[in-house]
Protein backbone atom coordinates (compact mmCIF):
# COMPACT_ATOMS: atom_id res chain seq x y z
CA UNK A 1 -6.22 -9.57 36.96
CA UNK A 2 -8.77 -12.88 37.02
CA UNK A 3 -7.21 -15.54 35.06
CA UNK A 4 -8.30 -16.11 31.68
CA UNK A 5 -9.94 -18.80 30.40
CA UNK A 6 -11.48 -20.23 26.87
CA UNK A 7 -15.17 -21.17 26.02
CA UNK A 8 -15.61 -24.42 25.11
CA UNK A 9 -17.68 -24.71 22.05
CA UNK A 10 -17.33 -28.71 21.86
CA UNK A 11 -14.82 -30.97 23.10
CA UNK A 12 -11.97 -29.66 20.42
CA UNK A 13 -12.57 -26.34 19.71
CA UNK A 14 -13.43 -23.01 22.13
CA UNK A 15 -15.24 -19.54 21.45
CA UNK A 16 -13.10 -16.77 20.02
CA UNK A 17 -11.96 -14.47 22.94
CA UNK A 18 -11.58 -11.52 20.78
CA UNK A 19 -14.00 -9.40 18.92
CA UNK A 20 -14.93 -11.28 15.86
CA UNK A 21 -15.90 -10.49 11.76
CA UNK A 22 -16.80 -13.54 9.63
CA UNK A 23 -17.39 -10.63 6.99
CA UNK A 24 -14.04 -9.06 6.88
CA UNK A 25 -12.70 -10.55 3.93
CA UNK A 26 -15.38 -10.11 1.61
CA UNK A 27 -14.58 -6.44 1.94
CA UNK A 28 -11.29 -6.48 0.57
CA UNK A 29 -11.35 -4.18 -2.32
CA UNK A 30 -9.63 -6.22 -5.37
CA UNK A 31 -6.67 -3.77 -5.46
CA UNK A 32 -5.57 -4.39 -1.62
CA UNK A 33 -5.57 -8.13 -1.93
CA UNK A 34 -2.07 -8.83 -3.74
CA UNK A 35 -0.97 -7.00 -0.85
CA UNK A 36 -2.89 -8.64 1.98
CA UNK A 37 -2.07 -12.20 0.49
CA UNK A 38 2.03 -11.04 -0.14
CA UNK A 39 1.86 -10.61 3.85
CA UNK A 40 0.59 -13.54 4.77
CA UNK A 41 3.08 -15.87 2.34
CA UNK A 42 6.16 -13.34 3.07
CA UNK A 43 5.15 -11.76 6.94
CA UNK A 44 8.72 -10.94 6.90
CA UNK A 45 8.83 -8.18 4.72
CA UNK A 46 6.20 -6.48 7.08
CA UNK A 47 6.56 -4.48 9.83
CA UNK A 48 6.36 -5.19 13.26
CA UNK A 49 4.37 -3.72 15.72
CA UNK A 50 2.34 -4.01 19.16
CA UNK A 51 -0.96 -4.23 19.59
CA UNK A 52 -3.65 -4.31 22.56
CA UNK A 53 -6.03 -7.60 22.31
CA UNK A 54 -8.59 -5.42 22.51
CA UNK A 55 -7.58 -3.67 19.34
CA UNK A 56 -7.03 -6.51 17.28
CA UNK A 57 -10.45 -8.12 15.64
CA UNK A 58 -10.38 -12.13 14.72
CA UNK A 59 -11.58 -13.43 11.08
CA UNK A 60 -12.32 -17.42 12.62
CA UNK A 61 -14.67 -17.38 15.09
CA UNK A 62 -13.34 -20.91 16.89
CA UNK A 63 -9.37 -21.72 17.46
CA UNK A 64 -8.37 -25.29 18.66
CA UNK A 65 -8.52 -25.86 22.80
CA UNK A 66 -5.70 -27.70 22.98
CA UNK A 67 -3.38 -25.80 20.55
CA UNK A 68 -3.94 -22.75 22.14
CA UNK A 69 -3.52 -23.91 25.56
CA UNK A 70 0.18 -25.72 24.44
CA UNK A 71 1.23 -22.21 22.97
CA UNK A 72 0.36 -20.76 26.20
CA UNK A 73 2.78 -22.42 28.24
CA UNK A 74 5.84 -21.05 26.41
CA UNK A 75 7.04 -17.62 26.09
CA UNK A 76 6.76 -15.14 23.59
CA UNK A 77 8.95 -16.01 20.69
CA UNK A 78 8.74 -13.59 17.56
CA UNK A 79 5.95 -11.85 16.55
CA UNK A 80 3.18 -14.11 16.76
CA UNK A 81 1.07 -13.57 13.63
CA UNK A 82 0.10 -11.25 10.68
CA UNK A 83 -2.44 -8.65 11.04
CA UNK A 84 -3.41 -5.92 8.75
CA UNK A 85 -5.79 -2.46 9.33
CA UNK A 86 -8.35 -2.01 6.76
CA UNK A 87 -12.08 -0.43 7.27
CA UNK A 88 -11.00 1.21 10.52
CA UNK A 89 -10.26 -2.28 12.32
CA UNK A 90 -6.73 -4.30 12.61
CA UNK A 91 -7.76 -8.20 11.48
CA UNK A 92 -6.32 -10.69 12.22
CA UNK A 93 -4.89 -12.27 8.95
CA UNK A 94 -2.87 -15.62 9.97
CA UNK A 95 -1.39 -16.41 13.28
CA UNK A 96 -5.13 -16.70 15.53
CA UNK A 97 -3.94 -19.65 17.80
CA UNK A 98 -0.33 -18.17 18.44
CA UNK A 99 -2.15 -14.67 19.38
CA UNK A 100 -4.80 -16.28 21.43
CA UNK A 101 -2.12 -18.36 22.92
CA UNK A 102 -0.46 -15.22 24.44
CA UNK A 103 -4.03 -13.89 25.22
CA UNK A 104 -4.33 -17.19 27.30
CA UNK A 105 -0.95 -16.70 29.00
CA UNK A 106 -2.06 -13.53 30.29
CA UNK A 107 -0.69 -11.09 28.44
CA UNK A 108 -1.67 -7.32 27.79
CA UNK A 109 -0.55 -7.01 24.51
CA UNK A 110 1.13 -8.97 21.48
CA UNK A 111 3.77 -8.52 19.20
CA UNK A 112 2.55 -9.17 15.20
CA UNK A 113 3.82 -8.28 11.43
CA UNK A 114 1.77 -5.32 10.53
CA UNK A 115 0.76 -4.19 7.35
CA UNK A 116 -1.46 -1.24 6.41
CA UNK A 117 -4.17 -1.54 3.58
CA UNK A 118 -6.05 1.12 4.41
CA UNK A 119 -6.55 3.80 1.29
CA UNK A 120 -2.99 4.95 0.18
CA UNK A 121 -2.06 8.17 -1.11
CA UNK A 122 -1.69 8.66 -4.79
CA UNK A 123 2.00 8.61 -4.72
CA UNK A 124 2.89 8.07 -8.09
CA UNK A 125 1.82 11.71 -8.69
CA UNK A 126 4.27 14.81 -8.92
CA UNK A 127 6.29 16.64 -10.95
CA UNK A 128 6.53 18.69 -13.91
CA UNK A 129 4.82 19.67 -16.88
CA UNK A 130 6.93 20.19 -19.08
CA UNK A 131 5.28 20.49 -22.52
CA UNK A 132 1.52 20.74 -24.39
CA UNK A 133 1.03 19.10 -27.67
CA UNK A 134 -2.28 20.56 -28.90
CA UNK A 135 -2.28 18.54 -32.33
CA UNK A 136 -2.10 15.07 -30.19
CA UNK A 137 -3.53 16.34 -27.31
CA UNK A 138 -0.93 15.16 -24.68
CA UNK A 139 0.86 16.22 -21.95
CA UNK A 140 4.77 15.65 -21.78
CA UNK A 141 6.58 16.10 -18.34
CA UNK A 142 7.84 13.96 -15.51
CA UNK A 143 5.27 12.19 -13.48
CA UNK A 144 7.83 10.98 -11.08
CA UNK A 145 11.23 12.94 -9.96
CA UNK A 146 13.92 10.65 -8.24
CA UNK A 147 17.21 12.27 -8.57
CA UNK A 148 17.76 16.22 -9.30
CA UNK A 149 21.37 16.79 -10.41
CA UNK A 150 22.44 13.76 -8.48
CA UNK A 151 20.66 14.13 -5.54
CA UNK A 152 17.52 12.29 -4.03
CA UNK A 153 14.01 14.61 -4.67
CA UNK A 154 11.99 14.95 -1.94
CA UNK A 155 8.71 16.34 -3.07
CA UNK A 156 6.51 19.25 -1.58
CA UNK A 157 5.19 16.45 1.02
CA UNK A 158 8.71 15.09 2.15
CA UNK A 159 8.58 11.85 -0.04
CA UNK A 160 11.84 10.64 -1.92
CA UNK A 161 10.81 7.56 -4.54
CA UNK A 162 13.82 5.25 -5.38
CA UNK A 163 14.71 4.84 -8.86
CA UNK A 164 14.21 0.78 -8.06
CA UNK A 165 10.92 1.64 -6.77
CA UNK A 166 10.15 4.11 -9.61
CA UNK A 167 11.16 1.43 -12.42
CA UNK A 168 9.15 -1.92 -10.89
CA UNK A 169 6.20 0.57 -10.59
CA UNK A 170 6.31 1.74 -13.57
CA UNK A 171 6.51 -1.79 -14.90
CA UNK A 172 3.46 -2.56 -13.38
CA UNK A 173 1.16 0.30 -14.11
CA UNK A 174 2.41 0.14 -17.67
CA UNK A 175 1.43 -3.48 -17.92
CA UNK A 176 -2.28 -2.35 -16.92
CA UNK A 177 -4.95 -2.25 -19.23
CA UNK A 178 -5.99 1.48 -19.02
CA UNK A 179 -3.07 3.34 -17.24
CA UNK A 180 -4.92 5.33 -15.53
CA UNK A 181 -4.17 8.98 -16.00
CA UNK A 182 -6.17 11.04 -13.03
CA UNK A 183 -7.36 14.80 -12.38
CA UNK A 184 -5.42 15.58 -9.36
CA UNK A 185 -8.30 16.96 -7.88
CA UNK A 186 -10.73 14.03 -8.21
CA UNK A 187 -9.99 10.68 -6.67
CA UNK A 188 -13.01 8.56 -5.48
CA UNK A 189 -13.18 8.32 -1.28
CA UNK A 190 -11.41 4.57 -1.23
CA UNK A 191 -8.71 5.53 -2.45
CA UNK A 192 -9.00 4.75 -5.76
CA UNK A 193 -8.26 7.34 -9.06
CA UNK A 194 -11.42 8.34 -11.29
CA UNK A 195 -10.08 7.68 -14.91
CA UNK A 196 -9.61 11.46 -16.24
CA UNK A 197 -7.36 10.06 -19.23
CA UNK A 198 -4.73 7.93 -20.28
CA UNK A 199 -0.75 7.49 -19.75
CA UNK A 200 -0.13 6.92 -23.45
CA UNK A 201 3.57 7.02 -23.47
CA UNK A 202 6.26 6.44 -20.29
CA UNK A 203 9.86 6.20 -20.23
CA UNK A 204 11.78 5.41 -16.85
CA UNK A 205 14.97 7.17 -16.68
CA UNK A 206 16.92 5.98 -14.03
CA UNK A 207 20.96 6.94 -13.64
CA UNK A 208 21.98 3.65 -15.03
CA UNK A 209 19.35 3.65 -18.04
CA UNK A 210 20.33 7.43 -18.24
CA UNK A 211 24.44 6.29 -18.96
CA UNK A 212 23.09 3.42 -21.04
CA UNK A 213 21.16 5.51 -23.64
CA UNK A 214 24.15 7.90 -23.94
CA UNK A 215 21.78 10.48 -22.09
CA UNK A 216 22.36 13.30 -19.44
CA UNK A 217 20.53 15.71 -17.40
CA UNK A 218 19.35 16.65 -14.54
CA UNK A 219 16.52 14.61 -13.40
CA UNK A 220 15.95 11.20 -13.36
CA UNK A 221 12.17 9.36 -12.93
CA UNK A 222 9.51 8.90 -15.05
CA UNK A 223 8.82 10.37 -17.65
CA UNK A 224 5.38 10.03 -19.53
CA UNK A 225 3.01 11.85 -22.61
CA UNK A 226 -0.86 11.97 -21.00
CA UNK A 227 -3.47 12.56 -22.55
CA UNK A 228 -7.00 13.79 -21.20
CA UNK A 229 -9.95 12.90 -22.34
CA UNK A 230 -11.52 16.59 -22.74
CA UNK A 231 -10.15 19.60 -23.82
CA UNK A 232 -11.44 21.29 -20.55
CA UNK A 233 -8.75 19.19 -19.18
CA UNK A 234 -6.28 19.98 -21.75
CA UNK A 235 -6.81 23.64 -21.44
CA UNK A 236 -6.02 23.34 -17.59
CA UNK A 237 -2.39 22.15 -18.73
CA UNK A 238 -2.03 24.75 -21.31
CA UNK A 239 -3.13 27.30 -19.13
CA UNK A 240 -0.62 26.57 -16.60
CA UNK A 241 -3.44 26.11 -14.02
CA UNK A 242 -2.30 22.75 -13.93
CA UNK A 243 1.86 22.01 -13.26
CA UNK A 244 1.84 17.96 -12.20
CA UNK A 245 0.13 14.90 -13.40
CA UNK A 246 -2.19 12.07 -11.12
CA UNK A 247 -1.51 9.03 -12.31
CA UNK A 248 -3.26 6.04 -11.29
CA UNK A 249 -0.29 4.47 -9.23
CA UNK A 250 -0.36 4.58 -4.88
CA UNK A 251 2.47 3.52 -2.95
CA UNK A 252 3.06 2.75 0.87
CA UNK A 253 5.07 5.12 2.55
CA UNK A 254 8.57 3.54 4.73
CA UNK A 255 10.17 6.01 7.45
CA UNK A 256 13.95 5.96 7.09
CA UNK A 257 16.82 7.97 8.38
């Protein structure tokens, strides 16, 4: 392999080495930049994972000569930056002169904190209707099962949500303006729910919350009333055609044992 070597743009700084996007950035959708920005200040709550240079796309288009060359000279300590895959690219989010340092040094690939803001799946989405209120026009059930008679729920796609998970999530989408309530058939290509209705009402029943409240059963989750805003919509419910709510929540999904 021929040795590597920077381009010097001026006596301080060189060329990128890597493919380059001055754009990237200003097409982060609003929703995916709490996350991209909780990488960078916390990169070690992010996975970690190996990349090819060649598969990794800068956001600076200059890093500092003599920086890079200094973290060239030492070995690989850590992962060496934050990078995240959005728009069918992996950016570079913080960390260019450590990762060009390694590029220098001759390495193949590098070792980074990952984190994926690509499109999620609407997560938050599940479980049972339970009951139709014509005269309001809402729909009662459980939007989210956790535990069923004590054990964890796994849904028809193999996905267990935590009751801690379940409860700051529902903290959050209940703080929202709207509350998104979704058809679970219609969801925009980004990722994003098309408003369908509204989560009027939503309790989170976790097993502590559950003995708190003097309560028992057999599930615990979330429990909300939705309502539509059409009676086409409505109808679906009543009809049975319908069985689970969409709610405007996404989540990213964590392989465990």
């Amino acid at each position: 392999m021929a040795e590597r070597a920077l381009e010097a743009l001026d006596d301080a700084t060189s060329r990128m080495p890597l493919a380059y996007d001055g754009e990237a950035l200003g097409r982060v959708r609003p929703d995916q930049m709490p996350r991209m920005l909780g990488a960078i200040t916390h990169p070690e709550n992010q996975v970690t994972a190996t990349f090819s240079f060649d598969d990794l796309t800068a956001i600076q288009n200059r890093v500092d000569t003599a920086k890079v060359t200094d973290l060239s000279k030492g070995e690989a300590d850590g992962p060496a930056g934050v990078v995240a895959g959005f728009n069918g690219k992996t950016y570079i989010l913080d960390g260019h002169h450590r990762i060009i340092g390694r590029w220098l040094a001759g390495d193949e690939e590098v070792t980074v904190r990952y984190i994926d803001l690509n499109p999620r799946s609407n997560a938050m989405k599940a479980a049972t209707v339970l009951k139709v209120d014509d005269s309001l026009g809402l729909v009662f059930g459980w939007a989210i099962v956790c535990k069923e008679d004590g054990e964890d729920h796994f849904d028809t796609q193999g996905d267990h949500i935590p009751e801690e998970v379940m409860l700051k999530a529902a903290s959050d989408f209940m703080g929202e303006v709207e509350r998104v309530g979704a058809d679970m058939h219609v969801w925009a290509d980004d990722g994003t729910p098309i408003k369908t209705g509204s989560v009027v009402f939503a309790w989170p029943m976790t097993t502590e919350i559950a003995k708190a409240m003097g309560f028992s059963g057999r599930n615990t989750g979330l429990m909300i009333a939705y309502k539509p805003d059409d009676d086409a919509l409505l109808k679906r419910f009543r009809d049975g055609i319908y069985t689970g709510f969409s709610i405007g929540g996404s989540a990213t999904k964590e392989a465990v044992q």
